[in-house]
Protein backbone atom coordinates (compact mmCIF):
# COMPACT_ATOMS: atom_id res chain seq x y z
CA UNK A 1 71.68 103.46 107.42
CA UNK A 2 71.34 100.22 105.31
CA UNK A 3 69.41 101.17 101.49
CA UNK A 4 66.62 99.24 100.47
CA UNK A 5 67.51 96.13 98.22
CA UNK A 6 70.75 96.15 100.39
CA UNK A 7 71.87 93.34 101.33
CA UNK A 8 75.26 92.96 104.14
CA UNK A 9 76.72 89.63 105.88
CA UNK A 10 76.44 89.65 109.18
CA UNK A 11 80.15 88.94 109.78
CA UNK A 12 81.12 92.10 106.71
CA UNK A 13 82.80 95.21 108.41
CA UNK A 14 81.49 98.13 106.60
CA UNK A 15 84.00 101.53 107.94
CA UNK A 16 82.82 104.70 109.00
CA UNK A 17 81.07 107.15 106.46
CA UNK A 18 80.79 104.58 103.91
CA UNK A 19 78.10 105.22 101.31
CA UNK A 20 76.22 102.25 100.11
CA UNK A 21 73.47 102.15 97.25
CA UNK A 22 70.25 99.70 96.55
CA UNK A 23 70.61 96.69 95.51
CA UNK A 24 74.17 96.34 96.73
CA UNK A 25 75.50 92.74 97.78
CA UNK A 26 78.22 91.99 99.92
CA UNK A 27 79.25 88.81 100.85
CA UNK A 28 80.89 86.82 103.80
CA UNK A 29 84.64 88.12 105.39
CA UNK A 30 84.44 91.68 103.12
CA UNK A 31 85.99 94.34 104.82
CA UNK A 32 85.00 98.46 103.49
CA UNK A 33 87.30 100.80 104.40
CA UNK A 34 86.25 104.69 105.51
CA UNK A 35 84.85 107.17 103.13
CA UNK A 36 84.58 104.51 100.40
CA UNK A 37 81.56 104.62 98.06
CA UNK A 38 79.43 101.87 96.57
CA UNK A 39 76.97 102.77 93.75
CA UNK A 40 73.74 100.58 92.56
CA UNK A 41 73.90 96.86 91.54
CA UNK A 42 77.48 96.32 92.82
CA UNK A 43 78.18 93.02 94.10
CA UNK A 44 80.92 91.68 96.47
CA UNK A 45 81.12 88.36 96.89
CA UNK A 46 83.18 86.34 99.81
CA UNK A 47 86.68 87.00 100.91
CA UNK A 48 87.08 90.75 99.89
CA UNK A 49 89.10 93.76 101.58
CA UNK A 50 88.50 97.36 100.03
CA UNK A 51 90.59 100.36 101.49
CA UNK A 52 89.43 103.54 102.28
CA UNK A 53 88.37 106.44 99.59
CA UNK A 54 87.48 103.71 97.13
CA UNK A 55 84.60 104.36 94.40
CA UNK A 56 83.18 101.14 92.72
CA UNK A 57 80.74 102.06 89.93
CA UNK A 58 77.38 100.64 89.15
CA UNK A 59 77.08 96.95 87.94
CA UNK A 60 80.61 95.83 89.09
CA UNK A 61 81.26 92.40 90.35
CA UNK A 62 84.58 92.01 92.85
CA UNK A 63 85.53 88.67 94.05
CA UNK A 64 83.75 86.26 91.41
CA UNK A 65 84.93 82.64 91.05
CA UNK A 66 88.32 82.96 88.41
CA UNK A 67 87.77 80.84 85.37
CA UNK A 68 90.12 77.87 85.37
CA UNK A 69 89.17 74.37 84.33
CA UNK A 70 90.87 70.91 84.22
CA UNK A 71 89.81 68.50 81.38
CA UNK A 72 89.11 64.88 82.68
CA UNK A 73 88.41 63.30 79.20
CA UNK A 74 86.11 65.04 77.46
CA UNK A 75 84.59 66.98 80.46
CA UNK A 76 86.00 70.43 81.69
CA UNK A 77 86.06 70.13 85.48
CA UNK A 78 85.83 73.88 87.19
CA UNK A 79 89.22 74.52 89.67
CA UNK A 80 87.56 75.73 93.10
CA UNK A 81 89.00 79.38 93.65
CA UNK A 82 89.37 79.93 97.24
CA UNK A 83 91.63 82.99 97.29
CA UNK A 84 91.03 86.64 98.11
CA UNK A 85 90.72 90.53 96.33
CA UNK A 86 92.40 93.31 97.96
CA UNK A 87 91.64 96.56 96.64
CA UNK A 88 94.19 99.11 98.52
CA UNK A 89 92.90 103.10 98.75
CA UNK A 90 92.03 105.49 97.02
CA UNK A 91 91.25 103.23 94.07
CA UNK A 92 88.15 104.00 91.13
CA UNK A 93 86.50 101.29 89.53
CA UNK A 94 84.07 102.18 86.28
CA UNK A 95 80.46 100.49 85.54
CA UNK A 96 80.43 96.99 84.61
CA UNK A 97 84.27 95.69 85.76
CA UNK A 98 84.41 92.14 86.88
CA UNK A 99 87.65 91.59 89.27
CA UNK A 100 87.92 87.61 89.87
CA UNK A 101 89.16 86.18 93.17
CA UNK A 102 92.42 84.13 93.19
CA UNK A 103 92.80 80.49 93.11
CA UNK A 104 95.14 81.00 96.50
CA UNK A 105 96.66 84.00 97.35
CA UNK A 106 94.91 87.15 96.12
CA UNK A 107 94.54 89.60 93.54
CA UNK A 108 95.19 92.86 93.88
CA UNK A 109 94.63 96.22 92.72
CA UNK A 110 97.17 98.90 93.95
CA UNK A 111 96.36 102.10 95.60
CA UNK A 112 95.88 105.02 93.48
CA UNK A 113 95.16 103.08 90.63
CA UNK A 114 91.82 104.15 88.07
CA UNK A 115 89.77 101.59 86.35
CA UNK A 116 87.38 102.75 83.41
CA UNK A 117 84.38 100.41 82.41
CA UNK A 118 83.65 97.09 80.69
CA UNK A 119 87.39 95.97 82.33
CA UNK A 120 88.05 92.86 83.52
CA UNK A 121 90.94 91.50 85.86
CA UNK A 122 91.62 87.82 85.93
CA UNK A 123 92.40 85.65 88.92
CA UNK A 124 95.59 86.16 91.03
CA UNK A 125 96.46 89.44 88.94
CA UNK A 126 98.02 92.08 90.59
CA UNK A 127 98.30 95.66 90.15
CA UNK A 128 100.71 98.18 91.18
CA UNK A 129 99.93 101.47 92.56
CA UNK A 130 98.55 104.59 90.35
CA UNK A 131 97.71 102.41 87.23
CA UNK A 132 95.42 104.00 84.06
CA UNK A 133 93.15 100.71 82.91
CA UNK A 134 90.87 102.39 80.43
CA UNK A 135 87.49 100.72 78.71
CA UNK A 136 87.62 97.01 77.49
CA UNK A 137 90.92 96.18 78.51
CA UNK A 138 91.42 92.45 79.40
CA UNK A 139 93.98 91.30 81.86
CA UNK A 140 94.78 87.34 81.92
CA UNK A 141 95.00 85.53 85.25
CA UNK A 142 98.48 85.88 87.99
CA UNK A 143 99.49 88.73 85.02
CA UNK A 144 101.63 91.50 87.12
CA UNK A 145 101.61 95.36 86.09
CA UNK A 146 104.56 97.81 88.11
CA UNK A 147 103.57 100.95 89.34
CA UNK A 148 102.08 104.22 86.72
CA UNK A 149 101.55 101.43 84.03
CA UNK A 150 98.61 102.62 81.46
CA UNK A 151 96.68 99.94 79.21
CA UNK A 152 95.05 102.04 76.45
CA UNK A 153 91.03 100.95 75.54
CA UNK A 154 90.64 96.95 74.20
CA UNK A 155 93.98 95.97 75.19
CA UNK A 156 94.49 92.33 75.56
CA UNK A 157 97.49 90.80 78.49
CA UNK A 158 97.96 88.00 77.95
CA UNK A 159 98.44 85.44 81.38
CA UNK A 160 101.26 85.19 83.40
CA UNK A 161 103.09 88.44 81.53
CA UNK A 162 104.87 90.72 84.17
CA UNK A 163 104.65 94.83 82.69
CA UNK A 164 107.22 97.07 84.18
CA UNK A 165 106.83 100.47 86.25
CA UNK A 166 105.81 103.47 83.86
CA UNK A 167 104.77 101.54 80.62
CA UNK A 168 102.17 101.84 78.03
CA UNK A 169 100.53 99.51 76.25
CA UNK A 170 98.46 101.50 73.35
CA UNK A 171 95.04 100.68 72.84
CA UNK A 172 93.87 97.55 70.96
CA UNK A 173 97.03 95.78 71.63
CA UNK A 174 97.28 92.43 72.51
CA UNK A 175 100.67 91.66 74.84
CA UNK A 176 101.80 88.35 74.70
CA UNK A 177 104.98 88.80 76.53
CA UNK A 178 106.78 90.28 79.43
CA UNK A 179 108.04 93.92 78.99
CA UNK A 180 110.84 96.01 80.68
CA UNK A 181 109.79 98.87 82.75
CA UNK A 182 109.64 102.41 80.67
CA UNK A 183 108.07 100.67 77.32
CA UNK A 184 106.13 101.54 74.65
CA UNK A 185 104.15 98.80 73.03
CA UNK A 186 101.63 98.20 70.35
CA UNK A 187 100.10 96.56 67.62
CA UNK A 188 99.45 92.85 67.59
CA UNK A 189 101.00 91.02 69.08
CA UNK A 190 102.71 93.93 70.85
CA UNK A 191 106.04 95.14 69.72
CA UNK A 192 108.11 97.92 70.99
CA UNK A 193 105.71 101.02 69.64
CA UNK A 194 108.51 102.72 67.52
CA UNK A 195 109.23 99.63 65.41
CA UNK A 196 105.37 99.78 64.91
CA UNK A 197 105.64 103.38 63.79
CA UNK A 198 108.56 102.49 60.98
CA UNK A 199 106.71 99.37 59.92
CA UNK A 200 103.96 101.25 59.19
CA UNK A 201 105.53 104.30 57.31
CA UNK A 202 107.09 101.68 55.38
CA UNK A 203 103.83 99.75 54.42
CA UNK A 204 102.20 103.27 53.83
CA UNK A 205 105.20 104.13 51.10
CA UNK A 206 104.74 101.23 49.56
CA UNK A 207 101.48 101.37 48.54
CA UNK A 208 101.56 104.84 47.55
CA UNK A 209 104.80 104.29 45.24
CA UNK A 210 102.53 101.22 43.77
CA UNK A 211 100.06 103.96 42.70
């Protein structure tokens, strides 16, 4: 049964026991895997594959044009993305996330992986499987996170960085730079989070011997 305000392509496969909401978009070529559920406002544009047990919450976008430009003079020229999102299983996605489609190739969110609100995932980015992206974190276009990576709330990554399996990156950080797997970062720009730590207690000292 199709909601009111629901709107389906005639060429979108939608799997079995999948629970759409009103005003729900989806777009041309998306593919819904079993069990998965869709809540109100979502749209999903062209070109999109969701796996099975997936939640998207209410007023996410998946598949939007990426944001690149070229300048010809003094005019920015929009680069046509043509590329696809692949969302694997059992993945959550929070209220308000905007996951952009790739240029070419895809981006991809891994299986497993939870995504809180206000999050958004640039073009070509892909995620590894079991991944914590909590509120306001921003993640720049063909970035790559490993697998059990967790970006704290308002972190910034930077484009093109690569994260490694089973790192943090705590919150309000902004990640300029590829990281080995097992890190700690923070601060900005991030550095490895213990350095942080001494840095500060030093600063703190400082000031209170200046007292």
């Amino acid at each position: 049964m199709i909601p009111d305000f629901c709107y389906i392509s005639s060429n979108a496969k939608i799997g079995k026991n999948v629970r759409l909401s009103p005003f729900v978009y989806i777009g041309d070529n998306v593919i819904i895997g079993s069990d998965t559920v869709i809540y109100p406002n979502v749209t999903i544009l062209d070109n999109v594959t969701i796996g099975k047990h997936v939640v998207v919450g209410p007023g996410s976008v998946i598949g939007a044009e990426g944001f690149g430009y070229e300048k010809t003079g003094e005019i920015y020229k929009r680069i046509p993305h043509k590329g696809k999102v692949i969302i694997e299983d059992d993945v959550e996605i929070g209220a308000n996330v905007t996951i952009a489609r790739a240029k070419k190739d895809e981006t991809r969110i891994g299986a497993g992986t939870k995504i809180d609100c206000l999050v958004h995932i640039g073009h070509n980015v892909k995620i590894g499987k079991n991944c914590i992206i909590i509120a306001q974190v921003g993640i720049g276009g063909s970035a790559k996170l490993g697998t059990n990576v967790i970006l704290a709330g308002q972190v910034g990554i930077k484009d093109h960085v690569e994260i490694g399996d089973n790192s943090i990156v705590y919150a309000k950080s902004a990640l300029f730079k590829s990281i080995p797997s097992n890190s700690k970062y923070s601060g900005i720009p991030a550095r490895p989070h213990q350095q942080v730590l001494k840095l500060w207690g030093r600063i703190f000292k400082e000031i209170s011997e200046s007292k």
